[in-house]
Protein backbone atom coordinates (compact mmCIF):
# COMPACT_ATOMS: atom_id res chain seq x y z
CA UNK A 1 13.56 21.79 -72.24
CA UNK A 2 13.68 21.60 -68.43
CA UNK A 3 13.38 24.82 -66.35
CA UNK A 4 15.76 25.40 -64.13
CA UNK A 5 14.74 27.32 -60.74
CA UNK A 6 17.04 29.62 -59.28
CA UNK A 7 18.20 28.27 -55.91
CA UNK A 8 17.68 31.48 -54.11
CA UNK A 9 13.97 30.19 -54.66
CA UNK A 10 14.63 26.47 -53.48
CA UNK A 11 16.42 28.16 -50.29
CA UNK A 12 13.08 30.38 -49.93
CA UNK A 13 10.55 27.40 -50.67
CA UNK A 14 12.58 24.85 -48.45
CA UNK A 15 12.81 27.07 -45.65
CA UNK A 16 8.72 28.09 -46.06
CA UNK A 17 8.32 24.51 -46.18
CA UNK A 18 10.26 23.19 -43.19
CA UNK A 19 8.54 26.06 -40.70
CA UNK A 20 5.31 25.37 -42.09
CA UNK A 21 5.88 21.59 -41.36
CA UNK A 22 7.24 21.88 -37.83
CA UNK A 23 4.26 24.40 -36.85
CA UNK A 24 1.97 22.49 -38.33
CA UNK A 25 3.16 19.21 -36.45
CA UNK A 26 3.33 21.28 -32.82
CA UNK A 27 6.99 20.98 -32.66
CA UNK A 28 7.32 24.61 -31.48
CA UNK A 29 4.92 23.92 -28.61
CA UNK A 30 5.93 23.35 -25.50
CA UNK A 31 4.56 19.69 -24.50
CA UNK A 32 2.77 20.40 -21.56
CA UNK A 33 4.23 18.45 -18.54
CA UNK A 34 2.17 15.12 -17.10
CA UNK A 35 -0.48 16.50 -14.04
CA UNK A 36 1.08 14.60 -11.09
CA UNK A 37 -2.53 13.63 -8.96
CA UNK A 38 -1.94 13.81 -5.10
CA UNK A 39 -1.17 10.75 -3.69
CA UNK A 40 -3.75 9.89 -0.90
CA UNK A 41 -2.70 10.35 2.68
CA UNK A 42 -2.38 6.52 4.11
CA UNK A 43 -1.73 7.49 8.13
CA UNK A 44 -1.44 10.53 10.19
CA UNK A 45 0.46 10.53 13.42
CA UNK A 46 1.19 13.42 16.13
CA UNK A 47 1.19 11.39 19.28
CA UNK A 48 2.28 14.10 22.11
CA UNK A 49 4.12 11.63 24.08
CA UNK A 50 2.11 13.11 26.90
CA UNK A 51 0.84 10.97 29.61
CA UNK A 52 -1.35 8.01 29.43
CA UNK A 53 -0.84 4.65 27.38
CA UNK A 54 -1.76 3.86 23.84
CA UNK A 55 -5.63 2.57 23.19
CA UNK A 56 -6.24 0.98 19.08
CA UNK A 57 -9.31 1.09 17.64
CA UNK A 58 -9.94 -0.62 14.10
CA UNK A 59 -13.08 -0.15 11.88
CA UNK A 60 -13.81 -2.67 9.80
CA UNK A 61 -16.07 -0.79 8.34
CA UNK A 62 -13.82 1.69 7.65
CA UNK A 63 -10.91 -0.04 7.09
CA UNK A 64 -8.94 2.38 9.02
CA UNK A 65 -6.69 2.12 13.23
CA UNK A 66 -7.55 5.27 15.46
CA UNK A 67 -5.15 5.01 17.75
CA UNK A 68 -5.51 7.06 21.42
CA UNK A 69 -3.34 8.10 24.11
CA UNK A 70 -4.71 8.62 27.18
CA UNK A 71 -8.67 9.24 25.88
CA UNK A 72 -6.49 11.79 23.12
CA UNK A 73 -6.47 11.36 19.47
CA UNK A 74 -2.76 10.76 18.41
CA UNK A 75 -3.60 9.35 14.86
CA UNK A 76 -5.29 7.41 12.40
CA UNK A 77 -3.99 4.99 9.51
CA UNK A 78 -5.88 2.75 6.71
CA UNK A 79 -5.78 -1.10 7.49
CA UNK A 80 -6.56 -4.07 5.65
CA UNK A 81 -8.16 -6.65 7.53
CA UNK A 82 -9.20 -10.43 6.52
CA UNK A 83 -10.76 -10.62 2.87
CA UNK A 84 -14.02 -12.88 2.64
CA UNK A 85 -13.34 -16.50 4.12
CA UNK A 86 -10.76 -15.16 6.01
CA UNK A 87 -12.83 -12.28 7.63
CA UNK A 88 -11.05 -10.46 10.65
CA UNK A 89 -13.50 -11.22 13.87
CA UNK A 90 -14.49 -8.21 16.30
CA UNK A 91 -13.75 -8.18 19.49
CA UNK A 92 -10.64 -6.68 22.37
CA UNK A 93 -7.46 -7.68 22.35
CA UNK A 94 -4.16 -6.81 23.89
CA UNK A 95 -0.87 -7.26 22.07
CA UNK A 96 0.85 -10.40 22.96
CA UNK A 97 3.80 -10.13 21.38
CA UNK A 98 6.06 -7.83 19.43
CA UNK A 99 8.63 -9.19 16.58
CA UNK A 100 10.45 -7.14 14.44
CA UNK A 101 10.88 -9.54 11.53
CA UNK A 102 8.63 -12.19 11.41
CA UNK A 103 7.51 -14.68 8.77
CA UNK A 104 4.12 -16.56 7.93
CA UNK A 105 4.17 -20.50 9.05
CA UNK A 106 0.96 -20.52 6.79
CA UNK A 107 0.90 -18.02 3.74
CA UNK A 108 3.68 -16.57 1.18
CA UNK A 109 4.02 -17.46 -2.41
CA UNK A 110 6.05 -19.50 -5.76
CA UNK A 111 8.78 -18.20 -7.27
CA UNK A 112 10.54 -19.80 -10.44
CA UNK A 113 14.34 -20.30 -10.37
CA UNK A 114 14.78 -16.79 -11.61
CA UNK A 115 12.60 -15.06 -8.86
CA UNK A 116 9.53 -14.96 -10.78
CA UNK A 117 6.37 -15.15 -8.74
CA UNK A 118 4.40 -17.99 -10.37
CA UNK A 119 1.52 -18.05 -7.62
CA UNK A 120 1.30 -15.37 -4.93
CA UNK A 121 -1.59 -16.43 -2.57
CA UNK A 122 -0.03 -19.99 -2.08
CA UNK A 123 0.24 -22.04 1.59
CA UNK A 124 2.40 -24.15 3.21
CA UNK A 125 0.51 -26.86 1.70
CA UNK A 126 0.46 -25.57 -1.99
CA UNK A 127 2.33 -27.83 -4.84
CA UNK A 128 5.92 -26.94 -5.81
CA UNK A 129 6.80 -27.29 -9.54
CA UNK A 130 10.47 -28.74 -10.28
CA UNK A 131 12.74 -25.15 -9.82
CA UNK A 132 10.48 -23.54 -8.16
CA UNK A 133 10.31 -22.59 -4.09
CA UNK A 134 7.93 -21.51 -1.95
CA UNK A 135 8.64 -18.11 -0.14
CA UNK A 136 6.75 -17.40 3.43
CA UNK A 137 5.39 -14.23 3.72
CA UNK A 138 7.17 -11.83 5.25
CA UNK A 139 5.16 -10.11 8.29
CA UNK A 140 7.92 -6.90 9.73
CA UNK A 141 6.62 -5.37 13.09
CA UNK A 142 4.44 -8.28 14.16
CA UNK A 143 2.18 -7.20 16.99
CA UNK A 144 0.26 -10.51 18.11
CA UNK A 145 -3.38 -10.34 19.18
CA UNK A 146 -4.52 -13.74 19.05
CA UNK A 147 -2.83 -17.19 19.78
CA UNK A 148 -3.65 -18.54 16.27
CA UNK A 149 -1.98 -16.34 14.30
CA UNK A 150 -3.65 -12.46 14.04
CA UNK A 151 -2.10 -9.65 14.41
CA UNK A 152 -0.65 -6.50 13.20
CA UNK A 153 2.10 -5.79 10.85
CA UNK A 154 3.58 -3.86 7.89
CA UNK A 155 1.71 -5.07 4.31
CA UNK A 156 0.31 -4.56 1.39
CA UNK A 157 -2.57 -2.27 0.98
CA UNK A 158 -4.21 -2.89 -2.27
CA UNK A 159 -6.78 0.00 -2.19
CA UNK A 160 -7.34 1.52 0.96
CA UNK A 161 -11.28 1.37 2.67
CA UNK A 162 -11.03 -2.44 1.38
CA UNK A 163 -10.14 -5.43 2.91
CA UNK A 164 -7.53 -7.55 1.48
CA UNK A 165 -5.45 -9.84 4.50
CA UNK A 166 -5.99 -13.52 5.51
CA UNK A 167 -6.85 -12.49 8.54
CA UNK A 168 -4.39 -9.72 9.92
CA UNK A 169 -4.21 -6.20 10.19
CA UNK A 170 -2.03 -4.91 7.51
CA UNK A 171 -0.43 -2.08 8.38
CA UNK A 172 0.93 1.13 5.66
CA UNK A 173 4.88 0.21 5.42
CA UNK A 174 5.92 3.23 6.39
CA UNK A 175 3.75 3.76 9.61
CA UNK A 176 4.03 0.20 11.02
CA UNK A 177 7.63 1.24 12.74
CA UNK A 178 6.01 4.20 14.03
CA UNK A 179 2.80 2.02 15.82
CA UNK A 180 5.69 -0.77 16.72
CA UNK A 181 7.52 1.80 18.78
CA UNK A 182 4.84 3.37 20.42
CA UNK A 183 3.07 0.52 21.69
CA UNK A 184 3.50 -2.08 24.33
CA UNK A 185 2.75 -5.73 25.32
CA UNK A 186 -0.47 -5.15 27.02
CA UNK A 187 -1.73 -2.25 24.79
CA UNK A 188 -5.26 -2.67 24.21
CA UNK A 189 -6.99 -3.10 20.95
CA UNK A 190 -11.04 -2.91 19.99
CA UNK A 191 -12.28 -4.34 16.70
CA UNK A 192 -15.32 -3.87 15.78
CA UNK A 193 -18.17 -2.41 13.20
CA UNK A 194 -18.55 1.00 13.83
CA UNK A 195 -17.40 4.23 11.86
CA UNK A 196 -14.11 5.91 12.25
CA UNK A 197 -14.23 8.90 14.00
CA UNK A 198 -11.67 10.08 11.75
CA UNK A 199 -11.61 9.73 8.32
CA UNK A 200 -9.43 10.87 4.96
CA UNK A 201 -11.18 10.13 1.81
CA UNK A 202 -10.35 13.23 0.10
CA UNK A 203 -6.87 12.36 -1.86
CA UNK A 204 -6.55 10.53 -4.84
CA UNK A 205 -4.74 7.02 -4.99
CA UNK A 206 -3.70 5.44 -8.44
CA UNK A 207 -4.35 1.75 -9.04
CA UNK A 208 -2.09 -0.68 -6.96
CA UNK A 209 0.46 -2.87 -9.01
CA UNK A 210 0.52 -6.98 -8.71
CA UNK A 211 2.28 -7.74 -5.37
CA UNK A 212 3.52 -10.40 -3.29
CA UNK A 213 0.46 -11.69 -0.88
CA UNK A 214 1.22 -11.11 2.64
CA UNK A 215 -0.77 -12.37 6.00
């Protein structure tokens, strides 16, 4: 003979059962939101417009452009200067020459026939595979300093303090404008060894995602 269990029991047990479920499971928590870490400060720039003209320094120790107007500090930004083999050399310089959208003759990268980068450190000289074309690298606010090919411009900057170009001075994205616009054929730029006056190592930045190569 089967029991039967009166359902104002089943009601009581199911309910029981169901709240001890969802606690137990952490449903009723709140699910605490994702800590968002600071993103590291890549350039800082509060040039007075005062008198005097705009003096570049780059560290290559440092990785990071101190730029000057008139003996006054008007900003700093990370760089990214030649990678080994293709090691930025110290020295002055002036700026040359001033492009706003200029493109490698020597570096880029592959794409497939859907886009697809297939190699992205390639040259001129690299192989193409049937459907797929070589793309020149892309080098927006060029600011020459040699007459074989270095200079400044907007790039990628895998992890700032380390060098990453073929030979340039990448620039942050977002700051290269600024320099582009504030600086004139003639300006003067040092390269060299020695420390950054200023420095900003204190922010955290997350791991860089695959990119296109750039000069």
């Amino acid at each position: 003979m089967k029991m039967r269990i009166p359902q104002v029991l089943l009601t009581t047990f199911s309910s029981g059962f169901l709240t001890f479920a969802v606690t137990s499971c952490g449903i009723s928590e709140p699910i605490p939101a994702a800590v968002q870490k600071p993103q590291k400060i890549m350039h800082q720039w509060y040039d007075d417009g005062g008198p005097g003209k705009v003096a570049i320094h780059i560290s290559l120790r440092d990785q990071i452009a101190e730029f000057k107007r008139g003996g006054r500090n008007i900003g700093w930004s990370y760089v990214a200067t030649g990678k080994e083999g293709h090691l930025t050399k110290p020295g002055s310089y002036r700026i040359t020459e001033k492009i706003v959208d200029k493109y490698s003759n020597r570096y880029g990268w592959i794409e497939d026939e859907f886009g697809n980068v297939v190699k992205g450190d390639a040259k001129v000289t690299s192989p193409v595979g049937a459907g797929e074309t070589y793309v020149p690298a892309p080098m927006p606010f060029w600011m020459r300093l040699t007459n074989y090919g270095i200079g400044m411009h907007a790039g990628v900057i895998p992890r700032p303090g380390e060098t990453a170009s073929h030979g340039c001075i990448r620039l942050p994205k977002e700051f290269a404008p600024i320099l582009f616009d504030s600086i004139q054929v003639g300006t003067p730029v040092s390269i060299s060894n020695r420390p950054a006056e200023q420095r900003e190592m204190r922010e955290y930045y997350p791991a860089a995602p695959f990119a296109r190569q750039s000069l």
